[in-house]
Protein backbone atom coordinates (compact mmCIF):
# COMPACT_ATOMS: atom_id res chain seq x y z
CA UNK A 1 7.46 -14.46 26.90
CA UNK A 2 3.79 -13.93 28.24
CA UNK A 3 1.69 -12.73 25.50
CA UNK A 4 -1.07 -9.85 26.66
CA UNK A 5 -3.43 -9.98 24.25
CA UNK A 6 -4.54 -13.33 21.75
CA UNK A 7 -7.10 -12.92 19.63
CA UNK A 8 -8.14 -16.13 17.43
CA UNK A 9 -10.12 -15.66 14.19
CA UNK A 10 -11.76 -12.70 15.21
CA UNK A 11 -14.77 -12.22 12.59
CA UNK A 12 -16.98 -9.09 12.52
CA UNK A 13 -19.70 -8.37 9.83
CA UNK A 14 -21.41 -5.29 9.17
CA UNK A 15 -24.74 -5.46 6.42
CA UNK A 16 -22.43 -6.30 2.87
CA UNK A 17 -19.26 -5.66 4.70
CA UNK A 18 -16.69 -8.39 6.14
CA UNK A 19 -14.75 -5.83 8.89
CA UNK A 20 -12.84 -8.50 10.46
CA UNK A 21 -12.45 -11.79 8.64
CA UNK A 22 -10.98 -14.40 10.43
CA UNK A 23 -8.09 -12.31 12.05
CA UNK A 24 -5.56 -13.57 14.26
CA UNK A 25 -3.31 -10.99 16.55
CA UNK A 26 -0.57 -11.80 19.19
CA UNK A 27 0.69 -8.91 21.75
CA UNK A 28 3.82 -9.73 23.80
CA UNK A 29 3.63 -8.38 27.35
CA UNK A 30 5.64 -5.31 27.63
CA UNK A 31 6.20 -4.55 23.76
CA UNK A 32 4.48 -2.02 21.26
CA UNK A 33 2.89 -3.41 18.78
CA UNK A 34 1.53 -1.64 15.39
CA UNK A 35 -1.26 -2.25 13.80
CA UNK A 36 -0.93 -0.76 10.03
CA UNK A 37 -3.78 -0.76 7.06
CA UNK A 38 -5.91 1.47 4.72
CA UNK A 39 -8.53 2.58 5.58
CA UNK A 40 -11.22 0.08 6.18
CA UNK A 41 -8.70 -2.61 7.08
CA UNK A 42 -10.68 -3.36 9.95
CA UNK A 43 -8.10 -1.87 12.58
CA UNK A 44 -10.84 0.33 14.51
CA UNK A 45 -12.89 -2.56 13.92
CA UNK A 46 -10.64 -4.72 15.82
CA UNK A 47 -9.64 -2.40 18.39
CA UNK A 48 -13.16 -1.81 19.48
CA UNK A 49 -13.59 -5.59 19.78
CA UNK A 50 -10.76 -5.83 22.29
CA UNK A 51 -12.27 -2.49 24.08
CA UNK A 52 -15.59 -3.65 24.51
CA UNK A 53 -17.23 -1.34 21.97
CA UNK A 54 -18.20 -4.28 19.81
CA UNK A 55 -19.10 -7.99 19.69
CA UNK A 56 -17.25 -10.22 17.37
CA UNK A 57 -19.48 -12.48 15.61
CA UNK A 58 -16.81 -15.50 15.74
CA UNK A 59 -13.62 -15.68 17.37
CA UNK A 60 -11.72 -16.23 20.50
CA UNK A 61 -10.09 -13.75 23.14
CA UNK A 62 -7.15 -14.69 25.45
CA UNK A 63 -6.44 -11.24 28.56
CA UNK A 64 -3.05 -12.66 29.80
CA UNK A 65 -3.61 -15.80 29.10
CA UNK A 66 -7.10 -16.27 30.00
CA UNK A 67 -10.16 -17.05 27.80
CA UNK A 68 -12.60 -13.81 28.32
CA UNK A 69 -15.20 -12.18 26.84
CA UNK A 70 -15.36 -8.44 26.52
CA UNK A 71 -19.43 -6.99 26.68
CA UNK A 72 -18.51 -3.64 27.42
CA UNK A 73 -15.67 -1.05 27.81
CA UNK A 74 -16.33 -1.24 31.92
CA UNK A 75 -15.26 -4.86 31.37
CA UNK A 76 -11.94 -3.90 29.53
CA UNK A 77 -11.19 -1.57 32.04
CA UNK A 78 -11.53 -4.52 34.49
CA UNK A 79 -9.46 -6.29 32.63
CA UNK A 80 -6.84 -3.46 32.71
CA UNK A 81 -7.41 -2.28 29.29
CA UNK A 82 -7.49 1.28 28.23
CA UNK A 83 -7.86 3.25 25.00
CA UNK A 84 -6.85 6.59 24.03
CA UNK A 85 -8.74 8.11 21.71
CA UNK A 86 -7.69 10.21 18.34
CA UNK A 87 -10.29 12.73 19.58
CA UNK A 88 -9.40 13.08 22.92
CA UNK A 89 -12.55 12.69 25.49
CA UNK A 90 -11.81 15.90 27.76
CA UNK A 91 -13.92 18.69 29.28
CA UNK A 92 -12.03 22.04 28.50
CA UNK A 93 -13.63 23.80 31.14
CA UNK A 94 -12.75 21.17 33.76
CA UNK A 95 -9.19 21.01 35.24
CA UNK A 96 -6.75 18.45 34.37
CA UNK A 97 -7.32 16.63 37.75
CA UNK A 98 -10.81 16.38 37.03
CA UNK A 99 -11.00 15.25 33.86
CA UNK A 100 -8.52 12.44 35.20
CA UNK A 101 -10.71 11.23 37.67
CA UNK A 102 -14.15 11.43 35.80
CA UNK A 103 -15.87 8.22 36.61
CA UNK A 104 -13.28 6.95 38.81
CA UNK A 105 -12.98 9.32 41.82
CA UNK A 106 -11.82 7.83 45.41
CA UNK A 107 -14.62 8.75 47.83
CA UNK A 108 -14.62 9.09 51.46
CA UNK A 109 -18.35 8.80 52.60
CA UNK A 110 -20.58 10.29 49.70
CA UNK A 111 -17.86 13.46 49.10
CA UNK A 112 -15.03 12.93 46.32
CA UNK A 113 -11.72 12.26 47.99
CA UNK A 114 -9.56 14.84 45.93
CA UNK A 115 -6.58 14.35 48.08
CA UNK A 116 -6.57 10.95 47.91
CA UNK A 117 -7.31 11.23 44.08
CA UNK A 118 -4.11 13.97 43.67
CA UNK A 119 -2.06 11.72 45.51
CA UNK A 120 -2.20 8.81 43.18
CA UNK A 121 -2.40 10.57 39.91
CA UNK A 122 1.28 12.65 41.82
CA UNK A 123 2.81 9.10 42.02
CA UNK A 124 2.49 8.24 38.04
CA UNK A 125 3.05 11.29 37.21
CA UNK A 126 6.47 11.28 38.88
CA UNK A 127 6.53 7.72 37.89
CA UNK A 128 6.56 8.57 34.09
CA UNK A 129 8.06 11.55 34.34
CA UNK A 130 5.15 13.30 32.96
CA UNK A 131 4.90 17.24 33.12
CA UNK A 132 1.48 18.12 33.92
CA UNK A 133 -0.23 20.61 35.97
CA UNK A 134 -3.12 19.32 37.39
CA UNK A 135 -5.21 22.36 38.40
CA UNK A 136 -4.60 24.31 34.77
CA UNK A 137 -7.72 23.89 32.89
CA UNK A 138 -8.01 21.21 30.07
CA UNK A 139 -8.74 24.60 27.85
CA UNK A 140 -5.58 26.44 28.73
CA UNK A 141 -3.19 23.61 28.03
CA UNK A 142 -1.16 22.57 24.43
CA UNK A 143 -2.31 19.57 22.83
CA UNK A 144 0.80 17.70 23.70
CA UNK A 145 -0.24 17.73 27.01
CA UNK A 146 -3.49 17.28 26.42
CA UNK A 147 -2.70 13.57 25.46
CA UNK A 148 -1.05 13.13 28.40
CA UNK A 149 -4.02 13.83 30.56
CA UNK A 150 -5.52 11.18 28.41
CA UNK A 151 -2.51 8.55 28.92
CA UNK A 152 -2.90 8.89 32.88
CA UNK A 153 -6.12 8.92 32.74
CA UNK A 154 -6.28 5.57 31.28
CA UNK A 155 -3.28 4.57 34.04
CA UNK A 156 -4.92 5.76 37.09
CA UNK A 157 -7.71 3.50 36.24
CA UNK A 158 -4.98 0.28 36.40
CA UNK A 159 -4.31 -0.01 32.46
CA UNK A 160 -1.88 -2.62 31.54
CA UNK A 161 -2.85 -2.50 28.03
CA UNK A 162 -2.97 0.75 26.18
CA UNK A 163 -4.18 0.94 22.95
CA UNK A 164 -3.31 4.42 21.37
CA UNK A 165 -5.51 5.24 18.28
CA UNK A 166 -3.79 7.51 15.38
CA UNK A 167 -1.93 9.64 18.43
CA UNK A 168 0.27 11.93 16.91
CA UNK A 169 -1.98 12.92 13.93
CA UNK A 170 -1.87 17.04 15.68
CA UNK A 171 1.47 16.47 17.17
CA UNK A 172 4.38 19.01 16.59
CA UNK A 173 7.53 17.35 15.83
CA UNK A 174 8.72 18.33 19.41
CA UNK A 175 5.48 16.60 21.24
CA UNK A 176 5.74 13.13 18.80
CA UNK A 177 9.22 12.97 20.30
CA UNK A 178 8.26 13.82 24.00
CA UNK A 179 5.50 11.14 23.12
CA UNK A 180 7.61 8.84 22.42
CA UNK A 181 10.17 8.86 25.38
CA UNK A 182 6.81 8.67 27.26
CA UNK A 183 5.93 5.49 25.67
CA UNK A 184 9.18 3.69 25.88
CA UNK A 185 9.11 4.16 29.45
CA UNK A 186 5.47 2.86 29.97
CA UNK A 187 7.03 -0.15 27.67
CA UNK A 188 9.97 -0.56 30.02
CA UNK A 189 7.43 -0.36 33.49
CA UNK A 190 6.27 -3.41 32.21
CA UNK A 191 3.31 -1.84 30.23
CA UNK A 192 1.93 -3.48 26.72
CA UNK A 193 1.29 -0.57 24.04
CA UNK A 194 -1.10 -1.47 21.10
CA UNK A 195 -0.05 1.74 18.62
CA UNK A 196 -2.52 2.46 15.46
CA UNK A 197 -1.19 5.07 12.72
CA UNK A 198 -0.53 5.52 9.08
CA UNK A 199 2.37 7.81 9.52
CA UNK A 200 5.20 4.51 9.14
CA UNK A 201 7.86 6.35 9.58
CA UNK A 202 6.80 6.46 13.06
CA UNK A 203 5.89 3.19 13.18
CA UNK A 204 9.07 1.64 12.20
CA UNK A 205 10.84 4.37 14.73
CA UNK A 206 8.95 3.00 17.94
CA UNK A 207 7.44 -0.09 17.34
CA UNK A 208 8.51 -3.66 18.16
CA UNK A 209 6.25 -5.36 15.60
CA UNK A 210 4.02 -4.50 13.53
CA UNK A 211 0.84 -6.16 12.06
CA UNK A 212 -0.74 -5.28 8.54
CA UNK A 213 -4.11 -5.36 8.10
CA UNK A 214 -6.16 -5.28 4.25
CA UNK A 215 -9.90 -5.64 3.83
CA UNK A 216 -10.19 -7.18 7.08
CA UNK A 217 -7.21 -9.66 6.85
CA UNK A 218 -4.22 -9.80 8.56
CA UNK A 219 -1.27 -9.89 5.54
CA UNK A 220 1.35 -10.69 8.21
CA UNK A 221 4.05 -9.25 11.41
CA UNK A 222 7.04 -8.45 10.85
CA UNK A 223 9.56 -6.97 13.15
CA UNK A 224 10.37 -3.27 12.68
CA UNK A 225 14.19 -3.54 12.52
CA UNK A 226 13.30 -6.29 9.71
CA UNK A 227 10.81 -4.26 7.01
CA UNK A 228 11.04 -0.85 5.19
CA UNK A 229 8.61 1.69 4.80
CA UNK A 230 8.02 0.82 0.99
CA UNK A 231 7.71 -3.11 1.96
CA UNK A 232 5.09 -1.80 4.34
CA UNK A 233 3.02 0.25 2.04
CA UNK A 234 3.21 -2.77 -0.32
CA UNK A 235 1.65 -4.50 2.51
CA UNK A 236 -0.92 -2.15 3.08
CA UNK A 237 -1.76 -1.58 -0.63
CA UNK A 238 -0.98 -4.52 -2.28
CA UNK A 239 0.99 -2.90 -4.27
CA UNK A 240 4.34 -1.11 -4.41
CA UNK A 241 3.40 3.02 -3.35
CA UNK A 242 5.55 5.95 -4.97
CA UNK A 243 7.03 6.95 -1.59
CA UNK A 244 9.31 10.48 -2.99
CA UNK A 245 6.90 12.97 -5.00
CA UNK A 246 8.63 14.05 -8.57
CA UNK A 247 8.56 17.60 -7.74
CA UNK A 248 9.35 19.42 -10.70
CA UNK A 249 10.89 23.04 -11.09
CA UNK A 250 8.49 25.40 -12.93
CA UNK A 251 8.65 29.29 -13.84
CA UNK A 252 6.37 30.72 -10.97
CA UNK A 253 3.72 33.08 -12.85
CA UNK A 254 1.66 36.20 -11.43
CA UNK A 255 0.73 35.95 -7.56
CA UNK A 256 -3.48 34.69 -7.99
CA UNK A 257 -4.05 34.56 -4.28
CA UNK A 258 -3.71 37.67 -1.94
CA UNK A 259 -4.44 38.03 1.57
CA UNK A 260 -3.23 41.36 3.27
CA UNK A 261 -3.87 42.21 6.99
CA UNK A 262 -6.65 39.66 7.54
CA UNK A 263 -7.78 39.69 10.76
CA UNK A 264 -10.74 38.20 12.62
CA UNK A 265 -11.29 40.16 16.34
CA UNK A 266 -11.92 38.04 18.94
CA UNK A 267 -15.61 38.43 20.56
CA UNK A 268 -16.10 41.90 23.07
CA UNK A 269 -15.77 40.34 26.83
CA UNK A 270 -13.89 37.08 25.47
CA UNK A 271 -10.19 36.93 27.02
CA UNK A 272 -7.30 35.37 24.89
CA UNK A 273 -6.13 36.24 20.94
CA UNK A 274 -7.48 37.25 18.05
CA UNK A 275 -8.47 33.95 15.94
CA UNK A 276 -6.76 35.61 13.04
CA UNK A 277 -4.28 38.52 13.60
CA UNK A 278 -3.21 40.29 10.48
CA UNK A 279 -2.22 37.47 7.74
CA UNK A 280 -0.39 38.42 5.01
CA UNK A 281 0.32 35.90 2.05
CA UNK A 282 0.78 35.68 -1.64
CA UNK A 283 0.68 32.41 -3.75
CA UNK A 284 1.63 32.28 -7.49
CA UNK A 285 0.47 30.66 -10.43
CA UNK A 286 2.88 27.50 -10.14
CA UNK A 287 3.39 27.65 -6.25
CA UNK A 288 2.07 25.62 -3.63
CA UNK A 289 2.11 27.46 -0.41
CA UNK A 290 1.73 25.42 2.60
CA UNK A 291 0.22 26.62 5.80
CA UNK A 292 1.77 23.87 8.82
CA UNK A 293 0.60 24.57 12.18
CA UNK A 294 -0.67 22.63 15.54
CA UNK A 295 -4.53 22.08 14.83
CA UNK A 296 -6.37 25.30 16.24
CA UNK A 297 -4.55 28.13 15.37
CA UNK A 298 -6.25 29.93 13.27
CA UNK A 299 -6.12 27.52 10.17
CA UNK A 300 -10.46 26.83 9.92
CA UNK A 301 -11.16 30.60 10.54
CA UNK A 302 -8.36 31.28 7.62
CA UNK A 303 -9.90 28.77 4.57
CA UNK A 304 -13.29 29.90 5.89
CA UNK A 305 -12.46 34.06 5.36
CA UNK A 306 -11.17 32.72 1.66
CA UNK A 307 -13.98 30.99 0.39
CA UNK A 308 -16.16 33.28 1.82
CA UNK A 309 -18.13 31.58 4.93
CA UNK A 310 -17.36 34.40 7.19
CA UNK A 311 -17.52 37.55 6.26
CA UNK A 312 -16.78 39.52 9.81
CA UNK A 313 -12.53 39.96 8.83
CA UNK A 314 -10.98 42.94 8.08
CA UNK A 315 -8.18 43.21 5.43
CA UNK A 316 -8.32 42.61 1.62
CA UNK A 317 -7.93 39.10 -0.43
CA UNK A 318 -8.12 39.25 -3.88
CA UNK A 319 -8.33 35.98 -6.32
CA UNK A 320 -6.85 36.61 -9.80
CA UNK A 321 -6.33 40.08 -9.03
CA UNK A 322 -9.97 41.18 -8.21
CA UNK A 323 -11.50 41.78 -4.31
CA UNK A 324 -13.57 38.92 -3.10
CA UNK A 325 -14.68 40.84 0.14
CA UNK A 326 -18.62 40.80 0.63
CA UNK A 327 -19.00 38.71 -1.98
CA UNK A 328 -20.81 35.08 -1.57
CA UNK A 329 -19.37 31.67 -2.22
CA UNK A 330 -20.87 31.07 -5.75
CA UNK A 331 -19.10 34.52 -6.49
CA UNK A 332 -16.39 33.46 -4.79
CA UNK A 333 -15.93 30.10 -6.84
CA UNK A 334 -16.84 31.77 -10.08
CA UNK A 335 -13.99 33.65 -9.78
CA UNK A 336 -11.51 30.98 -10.05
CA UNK A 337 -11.42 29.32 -6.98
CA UNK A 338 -11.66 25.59 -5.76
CA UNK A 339 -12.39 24.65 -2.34
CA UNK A 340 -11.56 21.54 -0.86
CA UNK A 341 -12.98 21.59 2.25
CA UNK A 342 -11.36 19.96 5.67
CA UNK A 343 -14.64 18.60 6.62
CA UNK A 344 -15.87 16.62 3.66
CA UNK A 345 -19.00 15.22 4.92
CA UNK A 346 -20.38 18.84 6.78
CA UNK A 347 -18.71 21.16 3.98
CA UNK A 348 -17.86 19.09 0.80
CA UNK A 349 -21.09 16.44 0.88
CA UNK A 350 -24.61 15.56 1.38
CA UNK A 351 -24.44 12.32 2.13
CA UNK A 352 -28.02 10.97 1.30
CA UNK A 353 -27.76 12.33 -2.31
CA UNK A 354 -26.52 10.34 -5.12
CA UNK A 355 -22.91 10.12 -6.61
CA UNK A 356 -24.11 12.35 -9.60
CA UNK A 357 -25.58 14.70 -7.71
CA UNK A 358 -23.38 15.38 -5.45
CA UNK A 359 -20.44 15.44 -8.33
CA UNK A 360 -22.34 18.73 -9.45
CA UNK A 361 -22.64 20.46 -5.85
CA UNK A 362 -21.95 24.00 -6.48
CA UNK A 363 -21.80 24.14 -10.14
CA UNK A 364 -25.19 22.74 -10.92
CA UNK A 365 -26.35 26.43 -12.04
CA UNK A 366 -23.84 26.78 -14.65
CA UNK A 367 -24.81 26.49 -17.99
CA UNK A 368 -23.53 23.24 -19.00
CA UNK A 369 -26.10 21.47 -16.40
CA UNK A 370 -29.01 23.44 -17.03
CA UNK A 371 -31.54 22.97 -19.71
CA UNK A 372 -34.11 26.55 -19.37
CA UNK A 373 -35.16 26.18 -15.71
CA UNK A 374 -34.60 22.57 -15.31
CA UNK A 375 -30.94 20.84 -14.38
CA UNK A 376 -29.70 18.95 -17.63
CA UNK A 377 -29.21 15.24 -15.68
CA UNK A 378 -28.32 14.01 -18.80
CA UNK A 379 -25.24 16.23 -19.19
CA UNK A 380 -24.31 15.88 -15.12
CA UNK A 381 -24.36 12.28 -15.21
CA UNK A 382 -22.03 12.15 -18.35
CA UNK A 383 -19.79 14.43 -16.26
CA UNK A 384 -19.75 12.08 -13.92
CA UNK A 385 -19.03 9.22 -15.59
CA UNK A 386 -15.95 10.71 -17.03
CA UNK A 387 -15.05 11.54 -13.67
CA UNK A 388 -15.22 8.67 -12.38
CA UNK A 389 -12.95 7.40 -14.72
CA UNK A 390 -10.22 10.08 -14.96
CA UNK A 391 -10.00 9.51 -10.96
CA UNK A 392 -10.56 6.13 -10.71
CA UNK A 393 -13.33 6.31 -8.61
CA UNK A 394 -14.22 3.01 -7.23
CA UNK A 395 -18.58 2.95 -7.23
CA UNK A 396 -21.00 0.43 -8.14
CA UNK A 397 -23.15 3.30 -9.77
CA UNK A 398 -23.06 7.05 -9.66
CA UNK A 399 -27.11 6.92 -8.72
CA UNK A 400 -26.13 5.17 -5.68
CA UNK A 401 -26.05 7.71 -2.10
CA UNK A 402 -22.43 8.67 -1.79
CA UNK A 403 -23.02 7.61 2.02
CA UNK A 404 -22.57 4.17 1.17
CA UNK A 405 -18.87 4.62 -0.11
CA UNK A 406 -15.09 4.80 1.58
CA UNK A 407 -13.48 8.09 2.88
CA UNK A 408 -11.01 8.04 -0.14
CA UNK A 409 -13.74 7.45 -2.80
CA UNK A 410 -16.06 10.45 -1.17
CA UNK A 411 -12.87 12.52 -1.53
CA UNK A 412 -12.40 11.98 -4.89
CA UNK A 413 -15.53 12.47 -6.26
CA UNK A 414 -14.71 15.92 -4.48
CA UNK A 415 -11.65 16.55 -5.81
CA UNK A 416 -12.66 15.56 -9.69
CA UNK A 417 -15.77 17.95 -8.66
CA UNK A 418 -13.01 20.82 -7.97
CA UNK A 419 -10.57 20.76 -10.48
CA UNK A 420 -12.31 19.80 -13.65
CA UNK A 421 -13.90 23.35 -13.24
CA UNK A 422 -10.23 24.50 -14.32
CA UNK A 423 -9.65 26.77 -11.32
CA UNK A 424 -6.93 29.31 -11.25
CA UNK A 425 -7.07 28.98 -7.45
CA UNK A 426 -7.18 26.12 -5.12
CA UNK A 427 -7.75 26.03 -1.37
CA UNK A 428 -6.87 22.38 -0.15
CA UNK A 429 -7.66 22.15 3.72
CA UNK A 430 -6.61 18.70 5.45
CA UNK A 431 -7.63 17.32 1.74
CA UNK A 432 -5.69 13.88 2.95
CA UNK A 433 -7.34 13.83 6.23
CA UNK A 434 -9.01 10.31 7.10
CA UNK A 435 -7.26 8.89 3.90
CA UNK A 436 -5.12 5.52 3.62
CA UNK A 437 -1.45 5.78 1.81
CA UNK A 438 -2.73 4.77 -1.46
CA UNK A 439 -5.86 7.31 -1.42
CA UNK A 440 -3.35 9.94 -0.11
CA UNK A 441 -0.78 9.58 -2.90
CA UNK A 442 -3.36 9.93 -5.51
CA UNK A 443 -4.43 13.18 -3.78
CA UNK A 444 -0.65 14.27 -3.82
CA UNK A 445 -0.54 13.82 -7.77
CA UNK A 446 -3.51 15.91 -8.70
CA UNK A 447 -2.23 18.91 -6.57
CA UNK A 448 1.28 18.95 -7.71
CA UNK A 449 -0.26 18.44 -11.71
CA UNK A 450 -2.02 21.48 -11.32
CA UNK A 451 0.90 22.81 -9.57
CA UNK A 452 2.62 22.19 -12.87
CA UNK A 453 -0.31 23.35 -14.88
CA UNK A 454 0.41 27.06 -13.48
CA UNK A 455 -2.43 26.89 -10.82
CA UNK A 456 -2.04 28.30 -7.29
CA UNK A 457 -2.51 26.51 -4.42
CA UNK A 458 -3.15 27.18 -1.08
CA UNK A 459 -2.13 24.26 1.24
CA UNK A 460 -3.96 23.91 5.09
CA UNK A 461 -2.85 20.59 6.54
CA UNK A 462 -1.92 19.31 10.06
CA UNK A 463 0.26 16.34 8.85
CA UNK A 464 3.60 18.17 8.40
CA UNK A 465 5.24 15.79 6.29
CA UNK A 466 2.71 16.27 3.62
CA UNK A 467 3.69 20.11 3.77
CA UNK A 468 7.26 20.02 3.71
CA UNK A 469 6.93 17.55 1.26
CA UNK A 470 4.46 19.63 -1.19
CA UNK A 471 5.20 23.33 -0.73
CA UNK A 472 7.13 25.68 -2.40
CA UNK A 473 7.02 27.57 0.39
CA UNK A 474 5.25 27.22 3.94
CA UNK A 475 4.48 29.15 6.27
CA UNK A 476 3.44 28.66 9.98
CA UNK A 477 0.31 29.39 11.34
CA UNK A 478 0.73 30.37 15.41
CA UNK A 479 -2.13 31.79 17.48
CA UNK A 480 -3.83 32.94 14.12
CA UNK A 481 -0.50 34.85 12.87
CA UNK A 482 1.69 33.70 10.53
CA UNK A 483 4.82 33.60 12.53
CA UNK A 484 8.07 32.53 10.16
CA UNK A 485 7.87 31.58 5.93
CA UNK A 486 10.40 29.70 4.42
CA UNK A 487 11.19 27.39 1.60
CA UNK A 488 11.03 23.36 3.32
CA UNK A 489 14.75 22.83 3.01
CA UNK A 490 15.82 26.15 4.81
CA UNK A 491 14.31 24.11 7.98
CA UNK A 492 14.69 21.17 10.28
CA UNK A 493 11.85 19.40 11.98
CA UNK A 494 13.07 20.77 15.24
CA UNK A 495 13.65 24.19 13.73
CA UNK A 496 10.02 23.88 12.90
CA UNK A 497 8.53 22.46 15.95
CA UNK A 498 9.71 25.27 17.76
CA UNK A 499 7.50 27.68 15.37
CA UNK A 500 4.41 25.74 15.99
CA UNK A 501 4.75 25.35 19.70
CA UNK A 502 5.37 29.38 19.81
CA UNK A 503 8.68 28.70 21.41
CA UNK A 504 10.23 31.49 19.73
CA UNK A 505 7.63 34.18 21.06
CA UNK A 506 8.19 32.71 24.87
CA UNK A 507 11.89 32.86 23.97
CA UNK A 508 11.53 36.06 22.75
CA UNK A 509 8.89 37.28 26.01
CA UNK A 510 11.97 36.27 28.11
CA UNK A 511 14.68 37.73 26.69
């Protein structure tokens, strides 16, 4: 079989880091092939090698069987390569046809040729069967198809090679499926899919073979029909990973989190919904309430009302029983609540401070870290330290700028920040975005010991296995309303999809 892509001992540095060591990758025209790791494997790394993005300092490149080099992502495209993007690269206020042909447009003298432009993008589309309306506006369409702009996009300009990057991270079930069908047809057209996730279910469900990937080494293939999903995190890790979560029972206590009515008007003259319309929740000492949703719903505006960075709602929450309206966010946290923000590096960080420092962020008024007017460093790098090791935090020294360490180690110094304050309350939004397995099971623990500790906490993440597999209860989030609650068995996937897609309401509008 004629292999797509070669690459031969593929080495990329960084100053103190090894990215790529030595790595060796075979793609088989026509299959899709996953590329698995933690993060910092070096899969981006690699990806951006064979896109043109970066140089590799050593290391060989075979296109189809021919030796090439790669300077720059118009030469990949030349080379029929394409690469969609996590973060998809669309103008919302352009239509779909536009954004398609950004860069690439047909011309007939100096003027864009739309028709010309329409009529190719018509023939994939009917080619792949993909459902898209090409004069809606990027800004008026669902994030499912969203990605497929960005898919045809890649295939008007010629791709043979698509290398999808994490794409079904703000999928609903419904869309990863849809995805999927779309996929195995581009596979059975003849096209060569290079698929990077960390979700392996999904992996093993529509991938050929997969490669793993740790601290820049390849640890071997392996054909999907031929591994499980605990030899692959093994793979990953190094390590076998608890895959099933010991969810205990435990006697729910008082109800520490209240939200009633919260809404959040949209601006005067702005068309659309309200970004929050009326939210009404209660979470108990003991519970963890989920909130599952399609990313931009309503869930930022939500854990921003709570912990108090907007102000302009209407409605009441109340933490441990008392209002936290008007109030500002070192009120808010000295009430009882933790925040762990979605953003860590613009809400959770500052990234040129030191590990100490930032260990303290937020609580570096209280008493314990102040001596008179001066901040007791002795006490907050003690603190540390015994962070560090509760969490296993992996540093060479707490002075050194938390900049310089991984995603999962940043989060952790966040969460031992949070919950060795012994909050009554926690607010956990995304906290396992950007994280590897082993990172996110660690994460996983510490929220369901405090669930077992009596805390409440309030769950805000995109990935809906984590939900169903955390929560008590979970609601969905739809066009900033909380549209159906239920405990995670009382659903199916589907049953759930349909919630998050706001099926039921068009079901409902056409009844």
């Amino acid at each position: 079989m004629e292999k797509a892509v070669v690459l031969k001992d593929i080495t990329k540095t960084f100053p103190g880091i090894v990215a790529n060591d030595k790595v060796n990758l075979e793609v088989q025209k026509g299959e899709i092939h996953a590329i698995v790791g933690e993060n910092g494997a070096g899969k981006s790394t690699l990806m951006k090698i064979l896109t043109g993005l970066y140089q590799p300092d050593e290391g060989e490149i075979y296109i189809f069987g021919k030796k090439e080099k790669i300077p720059s992502p118009n030469r990949a495209i030349e080379l029929k390569i394409g690469m969609v993007h996590q973060h998809f690269m669309l103008i919302d206020r352009f239509t779909v046809l536009e954004n398609i042909i950004l860069g690439a447009e047909k011309k007939k003298g100096i003027a864009i040729d739309k028709k010309t432009c329409r009529e190719i993008i018509k023939k994939l589309i009917d080619l792949y069967n993909f459902n898209l309306d090409l004069d809606a506006k990027i800004e008026d369409i669902s994030v499912g198809h969203a990605q497929r702009v960005e898919i045809i996009k890649v295939l008007y300009r010629g791709a043979d090679i698509l290398v999808l990057d994490e794409p079904t991270a703000v999928l609903a079930p419904q869309e990863v499926k849809e995805l999927f069908v779309n996929l195995r047809r581009l596979k059975e057209e003849g096209k060569t899919i290079i698929f990077i996730s960390h979700k392996l279910d999904e992996v093993l469900s529509i991938a050929d073979n997969i490669t793993v990937l740790r601290r820049g080494r390849v640890i071997g293939t392996v054909c999907a029909d031929s591994v499980t999903k605990e030899e692959l995190a093994k793979m990953m890790v190094g390590k076998p990973v608890l895959m099933k979560l010991n969810k205990e029972p435990i006697q729910k206590s008082d109800v520490k989190l209240l939200l009633k009515n919260i809404t959040i008007e949209k601006n005067k003259g702005n068309s659309g919904k309200n970004p929050l319309n009326r939210i009404s929740l209660e979470v108990r000492g003991g519970e963890i309430y989920g909130i599952a949703g399609v990313e931009g719903n309503g869930q930022k505006e939500l854990a921003e009302v709570i912990i108090g960075l907007r102000q302009d709602y209407q409605g009441e929450i109340k933490v441990c029983g008392k209002s936290i309206y008007g109030l500002p966010i070192k009120q808010v946290r000295d009430s009882g609540l933790a925040f762990i923000p979605e953003d860590r590096h613009r809400q959770g960080l500052i990234l040129p401070m030191k590990v100490w420092e930032n260990n303290i962020l937020g609580f570096h008024r209280k008493n314990k870290f102040t001596k008179g007017v001066f901040l007791n460093i002795k006490e907050a790098e003690e603190f540390t330290l015994n962070n560090v090791k509760e969490f296993s935090i992996m540093i060479s020294s707490i002075h050194q700028e938390i900049e310089g360490l991984s995603g999962g180690n940043q989060q952790k110094i966040i969460l031992s920040r949070e919950l060795s304050q012994e909050p009554e309350v926690i607010l956990a939004a995304q906290p396992t975005r950007g994280l590897d397995i082993g990172a996110m099971e660690f994460v996983h623990r510490q929220l369901l010991k405090k669930r077992q500790e009596g805390k409440a906490i309030l769950l805000v993440s995109a990935d809906l296995e984590e939900v169903l597999s955390l929560s008590d209860r979970v609601g969905i989030i739809f066009e900033g309303e909380i549209v159906a609650e239920f405990e995670p068995e009382e659903k199916t996937l589907e049953d759930i999809g349909v919630y998050m897609l706001g099926a039921h309401k068009k079901a409902g509008e056409s009844a």
